[in-house]
Protein backbone atom coordinates (compact mmCIF):
# COMPACT_ATOMS: atom_id res chain seq x y z
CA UNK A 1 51.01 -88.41 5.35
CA UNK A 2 51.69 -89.22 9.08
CA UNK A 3 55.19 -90.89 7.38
CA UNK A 4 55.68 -88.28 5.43
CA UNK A 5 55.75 -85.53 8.60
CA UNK A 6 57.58 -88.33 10.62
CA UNK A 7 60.29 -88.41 8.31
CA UNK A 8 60.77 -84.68 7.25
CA UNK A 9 60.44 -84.00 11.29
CA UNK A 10 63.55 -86.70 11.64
CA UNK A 11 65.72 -85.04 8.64
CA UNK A 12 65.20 -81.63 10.17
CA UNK A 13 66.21 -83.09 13.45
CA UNK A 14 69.44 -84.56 12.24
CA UNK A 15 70.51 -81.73 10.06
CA UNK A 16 70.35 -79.33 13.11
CA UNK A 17 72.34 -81.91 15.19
CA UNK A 18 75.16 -82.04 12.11
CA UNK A 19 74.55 -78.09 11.93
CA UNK A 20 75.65 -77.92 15.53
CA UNK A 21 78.12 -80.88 15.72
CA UNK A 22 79.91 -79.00 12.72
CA UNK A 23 79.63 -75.66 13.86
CA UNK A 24 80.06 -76.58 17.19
CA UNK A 25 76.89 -74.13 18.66
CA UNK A 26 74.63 -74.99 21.43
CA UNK A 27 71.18 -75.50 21.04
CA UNK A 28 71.05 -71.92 22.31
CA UNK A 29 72.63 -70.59 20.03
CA UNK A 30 70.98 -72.14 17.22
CA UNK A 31 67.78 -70.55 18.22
CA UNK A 32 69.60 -67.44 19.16
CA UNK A 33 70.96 -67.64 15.46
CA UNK A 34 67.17 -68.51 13.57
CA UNK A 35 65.91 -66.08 15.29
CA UNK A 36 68.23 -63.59 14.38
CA UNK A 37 67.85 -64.75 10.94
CA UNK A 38 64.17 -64.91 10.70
CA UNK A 39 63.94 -61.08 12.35
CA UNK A 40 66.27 -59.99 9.56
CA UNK A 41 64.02 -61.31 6.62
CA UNK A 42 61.15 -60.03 8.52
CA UNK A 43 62.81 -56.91 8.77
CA UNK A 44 63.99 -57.07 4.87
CA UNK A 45 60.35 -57.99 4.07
CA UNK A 46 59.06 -54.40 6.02
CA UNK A 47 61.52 -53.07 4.01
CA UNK A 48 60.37 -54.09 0.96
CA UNK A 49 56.77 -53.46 1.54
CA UNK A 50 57.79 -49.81 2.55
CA UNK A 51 60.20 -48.95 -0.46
CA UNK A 52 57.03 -50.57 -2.52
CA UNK A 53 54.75 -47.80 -1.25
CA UNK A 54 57.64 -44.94 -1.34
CA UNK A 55 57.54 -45.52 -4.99
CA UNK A 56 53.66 -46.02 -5.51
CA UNK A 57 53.27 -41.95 -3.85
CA UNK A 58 56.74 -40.81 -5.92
CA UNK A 59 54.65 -42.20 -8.84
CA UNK A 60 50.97 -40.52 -8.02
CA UNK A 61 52.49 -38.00 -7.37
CA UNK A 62 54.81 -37.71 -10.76
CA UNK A 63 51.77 -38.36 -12.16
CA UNK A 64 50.27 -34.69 -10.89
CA UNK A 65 53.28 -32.85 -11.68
CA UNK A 66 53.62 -33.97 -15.24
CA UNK A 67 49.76 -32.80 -15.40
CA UNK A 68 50.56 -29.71 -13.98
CA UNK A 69 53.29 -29.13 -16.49
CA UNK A 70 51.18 -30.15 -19.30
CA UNK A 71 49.10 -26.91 -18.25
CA UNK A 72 51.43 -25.04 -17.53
CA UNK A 73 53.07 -25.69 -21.20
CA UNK A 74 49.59 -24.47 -22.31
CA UNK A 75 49.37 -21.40 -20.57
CA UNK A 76 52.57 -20.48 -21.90
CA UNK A 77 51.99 -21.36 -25.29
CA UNK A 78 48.87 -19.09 -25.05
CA UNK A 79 50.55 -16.33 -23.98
CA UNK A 80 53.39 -17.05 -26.74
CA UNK A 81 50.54 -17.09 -29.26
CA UNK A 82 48.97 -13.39 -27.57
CA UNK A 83 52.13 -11.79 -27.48
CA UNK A 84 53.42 -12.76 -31.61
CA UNK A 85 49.61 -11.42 -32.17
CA UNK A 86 50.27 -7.87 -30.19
CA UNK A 87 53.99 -8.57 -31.94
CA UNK A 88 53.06 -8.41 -35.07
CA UNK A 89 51.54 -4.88 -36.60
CA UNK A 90 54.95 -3.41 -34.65
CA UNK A 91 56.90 -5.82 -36.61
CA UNK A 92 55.65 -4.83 -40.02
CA UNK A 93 56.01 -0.94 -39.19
CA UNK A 94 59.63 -2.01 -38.10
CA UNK A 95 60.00 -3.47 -41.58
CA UNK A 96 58.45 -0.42 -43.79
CA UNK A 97 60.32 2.11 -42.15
CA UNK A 98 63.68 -0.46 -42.61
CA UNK A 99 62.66 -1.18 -46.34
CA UNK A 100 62.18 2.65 -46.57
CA UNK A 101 65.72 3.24 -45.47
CA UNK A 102 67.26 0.69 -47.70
CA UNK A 103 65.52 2.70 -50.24
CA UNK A 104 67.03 5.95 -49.64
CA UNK A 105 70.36 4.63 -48.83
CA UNK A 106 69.91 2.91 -52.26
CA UNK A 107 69.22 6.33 -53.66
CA UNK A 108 71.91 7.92 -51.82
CA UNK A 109 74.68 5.75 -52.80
CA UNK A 110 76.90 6.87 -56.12
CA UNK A 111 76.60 4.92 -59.25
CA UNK A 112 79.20 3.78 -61.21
């Protein structure tokens, strides 16, 4: 195990050292840089967490609207239901008095 941290410690080393040789940055700003880094994915990571609890409320609270509607569908299919009920005897006097003046029109009207 002691190898194994040895080792990995000794890669890490040299990769930075290529990182900067290539790059040509001081150690400075190779820390300057991972940390910069690292506070970004922290930052992305707040982010994240934030957005995730945005859309957990926007859901509750989708959830209590689309209950509300639900009732609010049922009121108004109640008050549908009242109104064709109050609707109705007027309706059917509407329609004597129409079928009575079909009749007499019928009546009225010359035959051939």
């Amino acid at each position: 195990m002691a190898k194994f941290f040895r080792r990995s410690m000794a890669g890490l080393g040299l990769g930075l050292a290529a990182y900067m040789i290539i790059n040509r940055k001081t150690p400075k700003a190779v820390y300057t840089d991972v940390k910069d880094y690292v506070q970004d994915v922290l930052d992305a990571a707040d982010h994240l967490q934030s957005a995730g609890e945005d859309f957990t409320d926007a859901s509750s609270d989708l959830n209590v609207q689309m209950a509300h509607a639900g009732e609010v569908l049922n009121d108004i299919s109640t008050e549908v239901d009242k109104f064709q009920f109050k609707l109705e005897p007027h309706l059917a006097i509407m329609q004597k008095h129409a079928d009575h003046l079909q009749k007499t029109l019928d009546d009225l009207a010359p035959k051939d």
